[in-house]
PDB file of N, CA and C in Angstrom:
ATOM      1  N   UNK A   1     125.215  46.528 -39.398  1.00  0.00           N
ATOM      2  CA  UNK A   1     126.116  47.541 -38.889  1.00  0.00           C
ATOM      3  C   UNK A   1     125.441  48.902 -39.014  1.00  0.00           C
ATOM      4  N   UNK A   2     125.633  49.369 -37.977  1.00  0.00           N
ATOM      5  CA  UNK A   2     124.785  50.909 -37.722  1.00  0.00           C
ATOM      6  C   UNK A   2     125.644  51.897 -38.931  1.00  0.00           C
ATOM      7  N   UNK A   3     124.838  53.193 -39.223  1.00  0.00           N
ATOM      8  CA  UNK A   3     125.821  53.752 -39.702  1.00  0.00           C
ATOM      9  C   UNK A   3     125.112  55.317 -39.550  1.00  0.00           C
ATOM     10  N   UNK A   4     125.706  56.309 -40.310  1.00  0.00           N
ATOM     11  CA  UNK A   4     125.401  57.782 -39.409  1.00  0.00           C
ATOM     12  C   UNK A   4     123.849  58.295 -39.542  1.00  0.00           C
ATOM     13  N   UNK A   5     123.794  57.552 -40.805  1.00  0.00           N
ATOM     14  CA  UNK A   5     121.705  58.236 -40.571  1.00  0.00           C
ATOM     15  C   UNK A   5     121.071  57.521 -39.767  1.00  0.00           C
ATOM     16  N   UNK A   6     121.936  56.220 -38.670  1.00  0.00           N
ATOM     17  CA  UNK A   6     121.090  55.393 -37.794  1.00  0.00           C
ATOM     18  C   UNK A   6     121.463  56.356 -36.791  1.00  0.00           C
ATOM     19  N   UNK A   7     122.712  56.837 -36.110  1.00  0.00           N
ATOM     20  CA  UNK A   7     122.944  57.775 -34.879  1.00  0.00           C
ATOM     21  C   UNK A   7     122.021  59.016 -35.206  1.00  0.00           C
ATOM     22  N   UNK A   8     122.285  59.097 -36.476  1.00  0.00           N
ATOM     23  CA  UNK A   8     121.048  60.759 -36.595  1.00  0.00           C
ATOM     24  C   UNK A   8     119.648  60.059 -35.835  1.00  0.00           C
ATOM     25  N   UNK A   9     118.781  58.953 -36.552  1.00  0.00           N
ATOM     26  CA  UNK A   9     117.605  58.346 -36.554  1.00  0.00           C
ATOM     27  C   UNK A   9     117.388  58.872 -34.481  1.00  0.00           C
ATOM     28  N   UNK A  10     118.491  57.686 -34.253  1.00  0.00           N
ATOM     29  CA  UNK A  10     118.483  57.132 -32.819  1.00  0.00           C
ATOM     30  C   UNK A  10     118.689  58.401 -31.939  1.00  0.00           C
ATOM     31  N   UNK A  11     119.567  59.478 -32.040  1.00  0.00           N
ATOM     32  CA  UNK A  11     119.953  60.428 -31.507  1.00  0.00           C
ATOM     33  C   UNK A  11     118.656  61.302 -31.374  1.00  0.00           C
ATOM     34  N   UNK A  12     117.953  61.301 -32.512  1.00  0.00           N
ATOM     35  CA  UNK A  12     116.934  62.578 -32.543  1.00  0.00           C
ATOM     36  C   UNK A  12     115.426  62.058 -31.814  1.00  0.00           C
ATOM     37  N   UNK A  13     115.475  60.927 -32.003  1.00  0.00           N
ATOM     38  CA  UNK A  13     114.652  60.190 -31.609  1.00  0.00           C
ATOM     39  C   UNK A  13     114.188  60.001 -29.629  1.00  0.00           C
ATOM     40  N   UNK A  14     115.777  61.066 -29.170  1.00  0.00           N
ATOM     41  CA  UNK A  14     115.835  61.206 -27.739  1.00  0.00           C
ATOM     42  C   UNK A  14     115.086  62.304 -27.237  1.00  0.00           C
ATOM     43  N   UNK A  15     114.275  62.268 -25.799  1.00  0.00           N
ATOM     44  CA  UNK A  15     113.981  63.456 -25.525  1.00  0.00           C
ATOM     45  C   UNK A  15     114.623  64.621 -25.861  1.00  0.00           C
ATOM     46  N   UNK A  16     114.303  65.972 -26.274  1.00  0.00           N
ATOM     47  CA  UNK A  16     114.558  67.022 -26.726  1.00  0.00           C
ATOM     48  C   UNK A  16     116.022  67.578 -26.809  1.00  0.00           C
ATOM     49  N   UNK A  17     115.726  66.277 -27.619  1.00  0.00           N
ATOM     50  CA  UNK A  17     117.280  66.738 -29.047  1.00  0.00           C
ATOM     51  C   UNK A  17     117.317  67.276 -29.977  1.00  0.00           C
ATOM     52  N   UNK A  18     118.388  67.769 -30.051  1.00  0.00           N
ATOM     53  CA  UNK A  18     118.489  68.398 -31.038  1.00  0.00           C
ATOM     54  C   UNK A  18     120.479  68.479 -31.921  1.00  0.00           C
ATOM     55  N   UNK A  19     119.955  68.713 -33.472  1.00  0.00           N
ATOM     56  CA  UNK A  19     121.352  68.351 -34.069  1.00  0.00           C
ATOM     57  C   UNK A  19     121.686  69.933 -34.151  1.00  0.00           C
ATOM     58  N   UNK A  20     123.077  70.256 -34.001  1.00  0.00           N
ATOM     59  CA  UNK A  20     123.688  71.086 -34.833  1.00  0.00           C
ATOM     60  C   UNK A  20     125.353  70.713 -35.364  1.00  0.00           C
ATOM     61  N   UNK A  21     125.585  71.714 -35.905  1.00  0.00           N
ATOM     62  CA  UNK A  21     126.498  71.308 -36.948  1.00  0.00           C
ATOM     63  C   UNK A  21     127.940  72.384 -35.605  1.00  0.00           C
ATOM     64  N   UNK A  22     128.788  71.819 -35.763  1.00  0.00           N
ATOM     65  CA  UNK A  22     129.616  72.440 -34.645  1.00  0.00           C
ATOM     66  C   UNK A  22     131.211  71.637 -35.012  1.00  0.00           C
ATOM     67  N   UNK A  23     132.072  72.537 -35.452  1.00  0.00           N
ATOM     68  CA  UNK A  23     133.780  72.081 -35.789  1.00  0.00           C
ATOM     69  C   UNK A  23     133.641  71.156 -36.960  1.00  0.00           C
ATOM     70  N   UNK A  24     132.504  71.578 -38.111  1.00  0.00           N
ATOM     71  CA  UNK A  24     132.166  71.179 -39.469  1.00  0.00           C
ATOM     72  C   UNK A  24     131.610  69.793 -39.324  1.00  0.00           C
ATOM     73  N   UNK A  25     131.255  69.020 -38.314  1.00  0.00           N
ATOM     74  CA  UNK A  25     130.452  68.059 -38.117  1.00  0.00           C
ATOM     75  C   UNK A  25     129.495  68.196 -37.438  1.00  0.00           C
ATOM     76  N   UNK A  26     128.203  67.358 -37.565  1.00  0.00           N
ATOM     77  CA  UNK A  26     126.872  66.943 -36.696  1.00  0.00           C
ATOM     78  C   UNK A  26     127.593  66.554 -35.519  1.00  0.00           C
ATOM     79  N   UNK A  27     126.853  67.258 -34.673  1.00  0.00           N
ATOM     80  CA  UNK A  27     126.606  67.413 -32.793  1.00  0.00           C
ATOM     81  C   UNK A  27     125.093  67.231 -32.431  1.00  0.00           C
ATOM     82  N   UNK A  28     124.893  66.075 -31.505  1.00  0.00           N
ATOM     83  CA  UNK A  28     123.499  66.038 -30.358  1.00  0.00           C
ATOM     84  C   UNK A  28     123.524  66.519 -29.227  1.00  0.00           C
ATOM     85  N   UNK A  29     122.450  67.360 -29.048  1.00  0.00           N
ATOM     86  CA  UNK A  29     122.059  67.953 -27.904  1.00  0.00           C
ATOM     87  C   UNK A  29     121.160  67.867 -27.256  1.00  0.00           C
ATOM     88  N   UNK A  30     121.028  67.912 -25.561  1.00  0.00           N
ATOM     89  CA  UNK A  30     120.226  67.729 -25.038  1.00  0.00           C
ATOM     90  C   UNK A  30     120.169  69.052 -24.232  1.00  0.00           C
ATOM     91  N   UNK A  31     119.275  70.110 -23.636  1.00  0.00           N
ATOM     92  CA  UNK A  31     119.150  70.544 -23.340  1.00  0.00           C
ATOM     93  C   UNK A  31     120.451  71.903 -23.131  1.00  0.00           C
ATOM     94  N   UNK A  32     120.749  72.045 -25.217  1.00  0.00           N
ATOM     95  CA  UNK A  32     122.008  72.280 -25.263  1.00  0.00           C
ATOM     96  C   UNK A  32     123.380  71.807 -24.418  1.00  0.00           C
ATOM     97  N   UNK A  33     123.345  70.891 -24.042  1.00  0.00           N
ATOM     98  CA  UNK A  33     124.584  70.233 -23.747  1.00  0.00           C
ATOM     99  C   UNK A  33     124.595  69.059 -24.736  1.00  0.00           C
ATOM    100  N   UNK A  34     125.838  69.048 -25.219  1.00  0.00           N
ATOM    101  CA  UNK A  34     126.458  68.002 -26.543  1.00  0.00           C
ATOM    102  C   UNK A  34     126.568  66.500 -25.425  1.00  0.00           C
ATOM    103  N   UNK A  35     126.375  65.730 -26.258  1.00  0.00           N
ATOM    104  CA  UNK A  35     126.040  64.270 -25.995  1.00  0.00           C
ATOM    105  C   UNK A  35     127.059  63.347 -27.100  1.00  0.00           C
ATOM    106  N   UNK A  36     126.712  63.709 -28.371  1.00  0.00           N
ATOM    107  CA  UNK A  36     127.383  62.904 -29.047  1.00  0.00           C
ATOM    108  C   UNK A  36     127.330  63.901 -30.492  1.00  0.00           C
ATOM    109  N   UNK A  37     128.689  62.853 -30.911  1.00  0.00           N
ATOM    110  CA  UNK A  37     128.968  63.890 -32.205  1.00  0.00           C
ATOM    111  C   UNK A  37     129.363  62.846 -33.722  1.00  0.00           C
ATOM    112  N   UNK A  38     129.495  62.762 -34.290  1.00  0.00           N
ATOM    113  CA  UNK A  38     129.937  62.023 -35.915  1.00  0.00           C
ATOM    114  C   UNK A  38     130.947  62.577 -36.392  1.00  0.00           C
ATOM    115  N   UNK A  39     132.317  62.303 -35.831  1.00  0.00           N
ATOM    116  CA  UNK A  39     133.515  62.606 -36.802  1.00  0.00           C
ATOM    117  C   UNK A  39     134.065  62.299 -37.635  1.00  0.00           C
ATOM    118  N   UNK A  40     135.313  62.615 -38.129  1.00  0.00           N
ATOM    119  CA  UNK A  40     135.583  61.829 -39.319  1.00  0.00           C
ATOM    120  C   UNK A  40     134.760  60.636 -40.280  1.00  0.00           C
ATOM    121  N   UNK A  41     134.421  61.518 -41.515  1.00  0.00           N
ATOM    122  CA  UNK A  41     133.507  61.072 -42.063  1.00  0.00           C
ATOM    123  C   UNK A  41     132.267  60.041 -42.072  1.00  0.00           C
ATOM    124  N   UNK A  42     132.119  60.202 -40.504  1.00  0.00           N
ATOM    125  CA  UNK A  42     131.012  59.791 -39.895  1.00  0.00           C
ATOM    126  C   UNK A  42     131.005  58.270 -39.511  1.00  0.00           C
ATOM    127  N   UNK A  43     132.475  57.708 -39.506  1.00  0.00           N
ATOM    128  CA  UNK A  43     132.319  56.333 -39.367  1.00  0.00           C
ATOM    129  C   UNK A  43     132.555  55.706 -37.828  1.00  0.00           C
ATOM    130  N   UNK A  44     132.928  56.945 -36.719  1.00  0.00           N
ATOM    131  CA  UNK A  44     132.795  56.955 -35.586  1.00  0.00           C
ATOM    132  C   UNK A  44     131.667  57.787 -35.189  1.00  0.00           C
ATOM    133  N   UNK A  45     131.318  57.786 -33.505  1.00  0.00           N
ATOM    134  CA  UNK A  45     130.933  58.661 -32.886  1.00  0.00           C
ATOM    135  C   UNK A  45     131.629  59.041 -31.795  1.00  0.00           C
ATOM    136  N   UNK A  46     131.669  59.839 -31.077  1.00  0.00           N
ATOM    137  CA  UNK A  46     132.301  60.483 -29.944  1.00  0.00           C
ATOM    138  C   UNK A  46     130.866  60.548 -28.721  1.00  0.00           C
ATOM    139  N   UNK A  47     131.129  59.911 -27.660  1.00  0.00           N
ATOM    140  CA  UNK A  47     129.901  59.834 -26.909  1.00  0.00           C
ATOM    141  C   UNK A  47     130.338  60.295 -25.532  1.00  0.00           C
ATOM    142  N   UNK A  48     129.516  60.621 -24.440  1.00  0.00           N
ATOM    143  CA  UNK A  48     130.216  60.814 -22.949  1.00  0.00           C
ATOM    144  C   UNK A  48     130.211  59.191 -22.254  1.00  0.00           C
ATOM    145  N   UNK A  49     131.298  59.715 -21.742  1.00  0.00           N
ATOM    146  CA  UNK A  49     131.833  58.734 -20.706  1.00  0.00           C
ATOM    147  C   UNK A  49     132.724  58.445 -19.639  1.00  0.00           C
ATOM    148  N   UNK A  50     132.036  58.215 -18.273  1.00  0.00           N
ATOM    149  CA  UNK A  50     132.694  58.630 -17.049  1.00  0.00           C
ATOM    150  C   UNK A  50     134.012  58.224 -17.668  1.00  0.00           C
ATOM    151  N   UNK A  51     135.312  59.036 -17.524  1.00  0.00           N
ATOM    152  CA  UNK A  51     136.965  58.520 -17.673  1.00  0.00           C
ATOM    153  C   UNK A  51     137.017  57.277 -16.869  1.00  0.00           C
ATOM    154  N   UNK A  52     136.487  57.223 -15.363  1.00  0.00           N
ATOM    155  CA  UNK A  52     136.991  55.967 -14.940  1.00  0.00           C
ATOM    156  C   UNK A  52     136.563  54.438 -15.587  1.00  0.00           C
ATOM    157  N   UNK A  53     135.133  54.774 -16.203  1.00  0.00           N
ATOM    158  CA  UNK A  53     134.923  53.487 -17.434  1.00  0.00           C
ATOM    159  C   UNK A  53     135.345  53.395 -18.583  1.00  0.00           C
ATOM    160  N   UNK A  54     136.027  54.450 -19.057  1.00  0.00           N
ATOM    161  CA  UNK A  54     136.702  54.805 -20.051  1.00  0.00           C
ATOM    162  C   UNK A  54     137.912  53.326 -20.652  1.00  0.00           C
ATOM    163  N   UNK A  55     138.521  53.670 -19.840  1.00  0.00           N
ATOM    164  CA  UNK A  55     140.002  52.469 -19.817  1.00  0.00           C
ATOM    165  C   UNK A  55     139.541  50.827 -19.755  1.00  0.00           C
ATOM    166  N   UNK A  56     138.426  50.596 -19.394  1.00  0.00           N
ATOM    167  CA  UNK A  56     137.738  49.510 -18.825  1.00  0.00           C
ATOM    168  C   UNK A  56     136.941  49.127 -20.523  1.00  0.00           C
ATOM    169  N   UNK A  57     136.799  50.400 -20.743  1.00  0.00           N
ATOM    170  CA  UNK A  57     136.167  49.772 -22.352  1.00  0.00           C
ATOM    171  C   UNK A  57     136.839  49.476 -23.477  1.00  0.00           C
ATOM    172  N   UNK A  58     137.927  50.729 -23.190  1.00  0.00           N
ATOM    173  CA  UNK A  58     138.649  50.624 -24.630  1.00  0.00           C
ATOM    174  C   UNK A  58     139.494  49.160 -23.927  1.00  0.00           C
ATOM    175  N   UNK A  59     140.174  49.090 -22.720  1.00  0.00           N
ATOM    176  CA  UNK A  59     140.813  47.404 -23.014  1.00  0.00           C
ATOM    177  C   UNK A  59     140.239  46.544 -22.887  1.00  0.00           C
ATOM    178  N   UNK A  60     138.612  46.162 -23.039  1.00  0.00           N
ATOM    179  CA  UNK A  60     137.838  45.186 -22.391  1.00  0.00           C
ATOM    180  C   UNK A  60     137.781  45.019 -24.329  1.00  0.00           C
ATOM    181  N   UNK A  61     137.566  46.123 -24.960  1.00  0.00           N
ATOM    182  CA  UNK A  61     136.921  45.917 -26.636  1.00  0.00           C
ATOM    183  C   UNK A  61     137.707  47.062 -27.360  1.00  0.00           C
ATOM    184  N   UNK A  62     139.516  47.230 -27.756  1.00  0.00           N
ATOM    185  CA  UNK A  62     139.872  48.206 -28.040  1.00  0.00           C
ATOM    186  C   UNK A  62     139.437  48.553 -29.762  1.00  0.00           C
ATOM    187  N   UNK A  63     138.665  47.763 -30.217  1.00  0.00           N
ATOM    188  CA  UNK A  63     138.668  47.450 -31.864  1.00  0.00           C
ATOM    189  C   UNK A  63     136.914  48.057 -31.886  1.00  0.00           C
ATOM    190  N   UNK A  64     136.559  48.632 -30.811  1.00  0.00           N
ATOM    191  CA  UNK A  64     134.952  49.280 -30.881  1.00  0.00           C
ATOM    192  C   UNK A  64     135.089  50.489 -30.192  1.00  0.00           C
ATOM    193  N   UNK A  65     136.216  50.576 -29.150  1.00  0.00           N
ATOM    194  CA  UNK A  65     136.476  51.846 -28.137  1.00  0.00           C
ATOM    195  C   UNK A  65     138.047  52.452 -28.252  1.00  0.00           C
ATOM    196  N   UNK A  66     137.574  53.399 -28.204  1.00  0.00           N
ATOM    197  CA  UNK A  66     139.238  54.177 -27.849  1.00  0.00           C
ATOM    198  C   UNK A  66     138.866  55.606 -27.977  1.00  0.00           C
ATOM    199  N   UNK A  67     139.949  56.472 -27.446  1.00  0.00           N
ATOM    200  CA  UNK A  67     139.987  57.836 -27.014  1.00  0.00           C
ATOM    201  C   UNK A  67     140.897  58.515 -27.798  1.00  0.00           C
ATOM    202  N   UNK A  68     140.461  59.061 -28.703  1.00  0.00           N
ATOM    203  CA  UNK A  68     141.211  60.139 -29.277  1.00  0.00           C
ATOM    204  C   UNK A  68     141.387  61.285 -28.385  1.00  0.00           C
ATOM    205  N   UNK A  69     143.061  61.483 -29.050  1.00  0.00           N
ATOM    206  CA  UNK A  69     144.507  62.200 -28.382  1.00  0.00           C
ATOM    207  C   UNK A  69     143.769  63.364 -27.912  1.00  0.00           C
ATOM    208  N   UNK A  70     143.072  64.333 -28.263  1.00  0.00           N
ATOM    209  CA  UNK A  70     142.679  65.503 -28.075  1.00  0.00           C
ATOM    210  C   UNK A  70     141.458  65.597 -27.127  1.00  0.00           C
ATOM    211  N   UNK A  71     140.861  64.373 -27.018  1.00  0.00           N
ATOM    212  CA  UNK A  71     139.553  63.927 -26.203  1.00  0.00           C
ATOM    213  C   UNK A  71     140.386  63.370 -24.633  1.00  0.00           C
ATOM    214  N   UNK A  72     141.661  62.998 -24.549  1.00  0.00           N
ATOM    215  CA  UNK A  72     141.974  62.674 -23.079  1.00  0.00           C
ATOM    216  C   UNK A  72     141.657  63.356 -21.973  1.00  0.00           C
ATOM    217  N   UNK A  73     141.842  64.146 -21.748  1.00  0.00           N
ATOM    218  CA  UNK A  73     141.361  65.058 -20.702  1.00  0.00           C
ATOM    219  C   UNK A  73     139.848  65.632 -20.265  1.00  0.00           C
ATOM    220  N   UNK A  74     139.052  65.034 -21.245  1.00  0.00           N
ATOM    221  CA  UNK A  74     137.495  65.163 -21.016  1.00  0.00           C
ATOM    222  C   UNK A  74     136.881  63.666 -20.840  1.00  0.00           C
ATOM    223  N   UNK A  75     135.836  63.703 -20.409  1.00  0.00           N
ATOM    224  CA  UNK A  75     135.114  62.432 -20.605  1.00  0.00           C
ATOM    225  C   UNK A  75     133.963  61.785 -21.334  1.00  0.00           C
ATOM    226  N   UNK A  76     134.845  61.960 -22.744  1.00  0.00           N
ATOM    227  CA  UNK A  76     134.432  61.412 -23.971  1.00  0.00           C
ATOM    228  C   UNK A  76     135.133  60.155 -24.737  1.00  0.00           C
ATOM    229  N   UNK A  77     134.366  59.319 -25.085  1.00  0.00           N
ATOM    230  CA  UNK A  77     135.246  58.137 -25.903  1.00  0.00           C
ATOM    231  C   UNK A  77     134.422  58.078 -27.268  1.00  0.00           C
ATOM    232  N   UNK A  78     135.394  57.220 -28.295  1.00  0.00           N
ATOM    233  CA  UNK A  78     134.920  57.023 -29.209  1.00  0.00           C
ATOM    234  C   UNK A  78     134.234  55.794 -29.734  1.00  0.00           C
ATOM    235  N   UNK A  79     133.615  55.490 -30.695  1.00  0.00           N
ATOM    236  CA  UNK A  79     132.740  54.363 -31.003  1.00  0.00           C
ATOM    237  C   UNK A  79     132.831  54.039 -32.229  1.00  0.00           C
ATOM    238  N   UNK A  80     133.472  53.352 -32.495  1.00  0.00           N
ATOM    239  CA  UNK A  80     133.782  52.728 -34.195  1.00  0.00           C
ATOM    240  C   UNK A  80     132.545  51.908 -34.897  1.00  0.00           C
ATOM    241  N   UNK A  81     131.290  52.566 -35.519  1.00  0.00           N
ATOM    242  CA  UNK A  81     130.343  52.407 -35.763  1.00  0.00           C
ATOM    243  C   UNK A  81     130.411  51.120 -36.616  1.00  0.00           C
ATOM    244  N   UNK A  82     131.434  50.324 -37.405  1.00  0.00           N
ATOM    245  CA  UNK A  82     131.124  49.232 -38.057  1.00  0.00           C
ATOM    246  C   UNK A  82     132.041  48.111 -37.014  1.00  0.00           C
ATOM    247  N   UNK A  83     132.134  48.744 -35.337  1.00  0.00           N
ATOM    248  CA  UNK A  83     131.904  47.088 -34.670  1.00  0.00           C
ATOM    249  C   UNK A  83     130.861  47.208 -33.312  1.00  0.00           C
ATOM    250  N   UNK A  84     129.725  47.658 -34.275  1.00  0.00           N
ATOM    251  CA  UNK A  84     128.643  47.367 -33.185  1.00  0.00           C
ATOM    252  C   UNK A  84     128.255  46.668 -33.857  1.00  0.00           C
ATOM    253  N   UNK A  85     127.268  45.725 -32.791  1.00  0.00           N
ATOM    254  CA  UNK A  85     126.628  44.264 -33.561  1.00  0.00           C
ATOM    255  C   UNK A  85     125.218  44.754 -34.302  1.00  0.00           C
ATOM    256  N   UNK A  86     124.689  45.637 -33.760  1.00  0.00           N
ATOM    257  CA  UNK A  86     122.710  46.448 -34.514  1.00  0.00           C
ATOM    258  C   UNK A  86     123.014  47.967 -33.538  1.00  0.00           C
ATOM    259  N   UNK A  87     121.336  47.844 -34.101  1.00  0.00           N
ATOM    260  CA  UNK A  87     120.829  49.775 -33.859  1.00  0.00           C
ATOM    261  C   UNK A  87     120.530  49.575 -32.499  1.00  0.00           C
ATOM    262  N   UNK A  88     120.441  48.324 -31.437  1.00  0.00           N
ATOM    263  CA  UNK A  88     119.919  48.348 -30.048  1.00  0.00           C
ATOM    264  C   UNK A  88     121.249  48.608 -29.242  1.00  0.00           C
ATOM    265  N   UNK A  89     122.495  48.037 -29.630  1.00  0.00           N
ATOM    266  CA  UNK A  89     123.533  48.546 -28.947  1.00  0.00           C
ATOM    267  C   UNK A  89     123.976  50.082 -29.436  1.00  0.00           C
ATOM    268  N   UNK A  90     123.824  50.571 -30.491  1.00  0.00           N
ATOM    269  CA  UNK A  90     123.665  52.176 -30.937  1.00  0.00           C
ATOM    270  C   UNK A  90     123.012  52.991 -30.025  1.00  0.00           C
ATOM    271  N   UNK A  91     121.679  52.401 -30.140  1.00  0.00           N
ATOM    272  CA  UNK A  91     120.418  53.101 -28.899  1.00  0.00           C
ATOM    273  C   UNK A  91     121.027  52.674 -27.701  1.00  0.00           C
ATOM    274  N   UNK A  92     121.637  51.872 -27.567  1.00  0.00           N
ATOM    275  CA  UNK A  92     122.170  51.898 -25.471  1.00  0.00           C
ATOM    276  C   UNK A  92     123.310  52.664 -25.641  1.00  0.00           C
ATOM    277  N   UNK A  93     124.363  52.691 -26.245  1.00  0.00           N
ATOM    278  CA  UNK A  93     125.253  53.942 -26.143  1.00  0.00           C
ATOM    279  C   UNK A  93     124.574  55.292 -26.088  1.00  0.00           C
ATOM    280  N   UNK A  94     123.739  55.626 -26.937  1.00  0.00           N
ATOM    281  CA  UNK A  94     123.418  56.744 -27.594  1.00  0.00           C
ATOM    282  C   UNK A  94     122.593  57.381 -26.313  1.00  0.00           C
ATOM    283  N   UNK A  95     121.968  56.459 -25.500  1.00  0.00           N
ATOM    284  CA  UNK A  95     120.745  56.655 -24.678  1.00  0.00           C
ATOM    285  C   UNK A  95     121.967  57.224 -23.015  1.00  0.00           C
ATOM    286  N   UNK A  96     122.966  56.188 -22.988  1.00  0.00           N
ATOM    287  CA  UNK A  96     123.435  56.588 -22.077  1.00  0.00           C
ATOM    288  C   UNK A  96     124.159  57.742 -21.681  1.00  0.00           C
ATOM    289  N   UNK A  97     125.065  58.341 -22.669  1.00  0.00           N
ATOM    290  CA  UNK A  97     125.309  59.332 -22.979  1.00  0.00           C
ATOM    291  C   UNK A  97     124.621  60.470 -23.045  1.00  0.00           C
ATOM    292  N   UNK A  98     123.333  60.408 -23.407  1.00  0.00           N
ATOM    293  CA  UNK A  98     122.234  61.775 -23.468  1.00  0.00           C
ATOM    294  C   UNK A  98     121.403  61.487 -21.824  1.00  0.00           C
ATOM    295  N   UNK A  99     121.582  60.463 -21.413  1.00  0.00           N
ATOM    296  CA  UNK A  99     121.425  60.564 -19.945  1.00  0.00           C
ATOM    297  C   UNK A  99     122.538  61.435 -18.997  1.00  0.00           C
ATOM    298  N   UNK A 100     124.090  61.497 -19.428  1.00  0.00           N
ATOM    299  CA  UNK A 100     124.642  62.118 -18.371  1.00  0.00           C
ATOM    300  C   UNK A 100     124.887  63.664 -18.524  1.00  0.00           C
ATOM    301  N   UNK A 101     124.272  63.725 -20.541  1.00  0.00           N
ATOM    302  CA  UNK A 101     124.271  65.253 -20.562  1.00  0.00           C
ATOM    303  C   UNK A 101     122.801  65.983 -19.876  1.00  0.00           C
ATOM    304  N   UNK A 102     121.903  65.296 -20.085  1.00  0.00           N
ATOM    305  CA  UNK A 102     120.351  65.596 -19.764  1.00  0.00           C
ATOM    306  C   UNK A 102     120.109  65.707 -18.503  1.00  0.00           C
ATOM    307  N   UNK A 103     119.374  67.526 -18.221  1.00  0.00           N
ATOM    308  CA  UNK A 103     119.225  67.689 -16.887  1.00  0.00           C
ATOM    309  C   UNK A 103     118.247  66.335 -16.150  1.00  0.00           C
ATOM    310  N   UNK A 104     118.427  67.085 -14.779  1.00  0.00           N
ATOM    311  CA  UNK A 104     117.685  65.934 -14.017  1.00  0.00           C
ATOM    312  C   UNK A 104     116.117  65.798 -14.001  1.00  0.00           C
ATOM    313  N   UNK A 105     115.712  66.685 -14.538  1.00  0.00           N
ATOM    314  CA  UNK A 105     114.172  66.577 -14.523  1.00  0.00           C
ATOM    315  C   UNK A 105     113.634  65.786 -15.232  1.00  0.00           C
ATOM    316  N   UNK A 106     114.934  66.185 -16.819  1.00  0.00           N
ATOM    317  CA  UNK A 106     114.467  65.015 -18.114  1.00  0.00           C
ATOM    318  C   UNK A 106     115.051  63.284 -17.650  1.00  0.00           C
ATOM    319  N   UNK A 107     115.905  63.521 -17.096  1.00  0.00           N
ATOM    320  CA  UNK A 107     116.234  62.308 -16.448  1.00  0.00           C
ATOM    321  C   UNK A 107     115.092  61.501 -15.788  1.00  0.00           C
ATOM    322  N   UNK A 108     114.552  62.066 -14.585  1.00  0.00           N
ATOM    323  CA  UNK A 108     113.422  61.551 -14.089  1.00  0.00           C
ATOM    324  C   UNK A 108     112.181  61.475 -14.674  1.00  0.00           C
ATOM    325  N   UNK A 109     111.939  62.276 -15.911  1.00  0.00           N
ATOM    326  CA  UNK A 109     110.874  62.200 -17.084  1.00  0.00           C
ATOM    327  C   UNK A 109     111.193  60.414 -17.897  1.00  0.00           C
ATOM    328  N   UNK A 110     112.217  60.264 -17.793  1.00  0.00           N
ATOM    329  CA  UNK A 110     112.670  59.173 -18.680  1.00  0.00           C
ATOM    330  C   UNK A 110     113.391  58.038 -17.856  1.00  0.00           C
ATOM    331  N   UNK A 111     112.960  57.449 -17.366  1.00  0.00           N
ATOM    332  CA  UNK A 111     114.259  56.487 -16.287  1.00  0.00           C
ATOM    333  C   UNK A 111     114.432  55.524 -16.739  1.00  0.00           C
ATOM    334  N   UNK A 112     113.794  55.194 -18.068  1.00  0.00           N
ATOM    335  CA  UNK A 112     113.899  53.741 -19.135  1.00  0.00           C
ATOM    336  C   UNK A 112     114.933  54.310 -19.901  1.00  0.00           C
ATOM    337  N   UNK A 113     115.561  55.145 -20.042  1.00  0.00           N
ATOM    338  CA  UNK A 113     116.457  55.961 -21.186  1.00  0.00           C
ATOM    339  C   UNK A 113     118.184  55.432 -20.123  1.00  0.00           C
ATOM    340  N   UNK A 114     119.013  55.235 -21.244  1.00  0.00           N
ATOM    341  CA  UNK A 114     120.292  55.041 -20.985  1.00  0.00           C
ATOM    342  C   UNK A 114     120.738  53.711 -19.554  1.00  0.00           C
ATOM    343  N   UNK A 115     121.116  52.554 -20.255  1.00  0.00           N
ATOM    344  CA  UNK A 115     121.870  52.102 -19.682  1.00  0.00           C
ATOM    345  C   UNK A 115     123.245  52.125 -19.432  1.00  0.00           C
ATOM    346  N   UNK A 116     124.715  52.020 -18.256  1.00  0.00           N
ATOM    347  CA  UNK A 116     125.655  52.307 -18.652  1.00  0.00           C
ATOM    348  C   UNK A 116     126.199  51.130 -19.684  1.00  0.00           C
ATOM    349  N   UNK A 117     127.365  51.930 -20.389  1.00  0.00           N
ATOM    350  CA  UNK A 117     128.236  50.894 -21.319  1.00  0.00           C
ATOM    351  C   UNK A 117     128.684  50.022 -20.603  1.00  0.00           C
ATOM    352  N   UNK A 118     128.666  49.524 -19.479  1.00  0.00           N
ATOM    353  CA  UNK A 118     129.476  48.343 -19.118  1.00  0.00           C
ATOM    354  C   UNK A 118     128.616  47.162 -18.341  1.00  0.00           C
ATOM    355  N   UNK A 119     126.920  47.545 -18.606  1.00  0.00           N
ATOM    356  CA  UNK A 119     126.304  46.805 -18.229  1.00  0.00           C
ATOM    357  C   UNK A 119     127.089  45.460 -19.052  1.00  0.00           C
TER     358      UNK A 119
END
């Protein structure tokens, strides 16, 4: 089971990321745009995600996905870090997400980076 020094590991480990600390928790950035974040005492993450795959995840796997109340209206979901199976499904969330914050240049620098969540 992944846990927050693996999202730090995996997160930083992305083209030109970077952590800051933002609403008293760790935030990833890609080309200053936030990607993913570690809330509540770090046992989730908060990642991007088109809304329309949104609903498709949390009821396909609601015990790994769901959307906190204050996150509805953006397109962010959450990730309950002790029901991922390893650090390779960590790194495909983590990757996909810093793909839809990451301009397009770094995009095309990287086209092995981020599969979507519903592959």
């Amino acid at each position: 089971m992944p846990d927050a020094e693996d999202v730090r590991r995996l997160a930083l480990a992305l083209p030109d990321t970077t952590e800051k600390t933002a609403w008293n928790m760790p935030t990833f950035r890609v080309a200053g745009k936030m990607f993913a974040t570690l809330p509540e005492e770090e046992t989730s993450i908060a990642v991007r995600c088109p809304k329309e795959e949104r609903d498709e995840l949390v009821l396909a796997e609601p015990d790994k996905f769901w959307v906190a109340h204050h996150e509805a209206g953006f397109a962010w979901i959450r990730v309950r870090l002790k029901a991922l199976e390893d650090d390779g499904e960590l790194d495909d969330i983590l990757a996909d997400s810093w793909r839809q914050a990451a301009p397009t240049r770094l995009c095309d620098e990287h086209p092995y980076l981020g599969r979507p969540l519903t592959d």
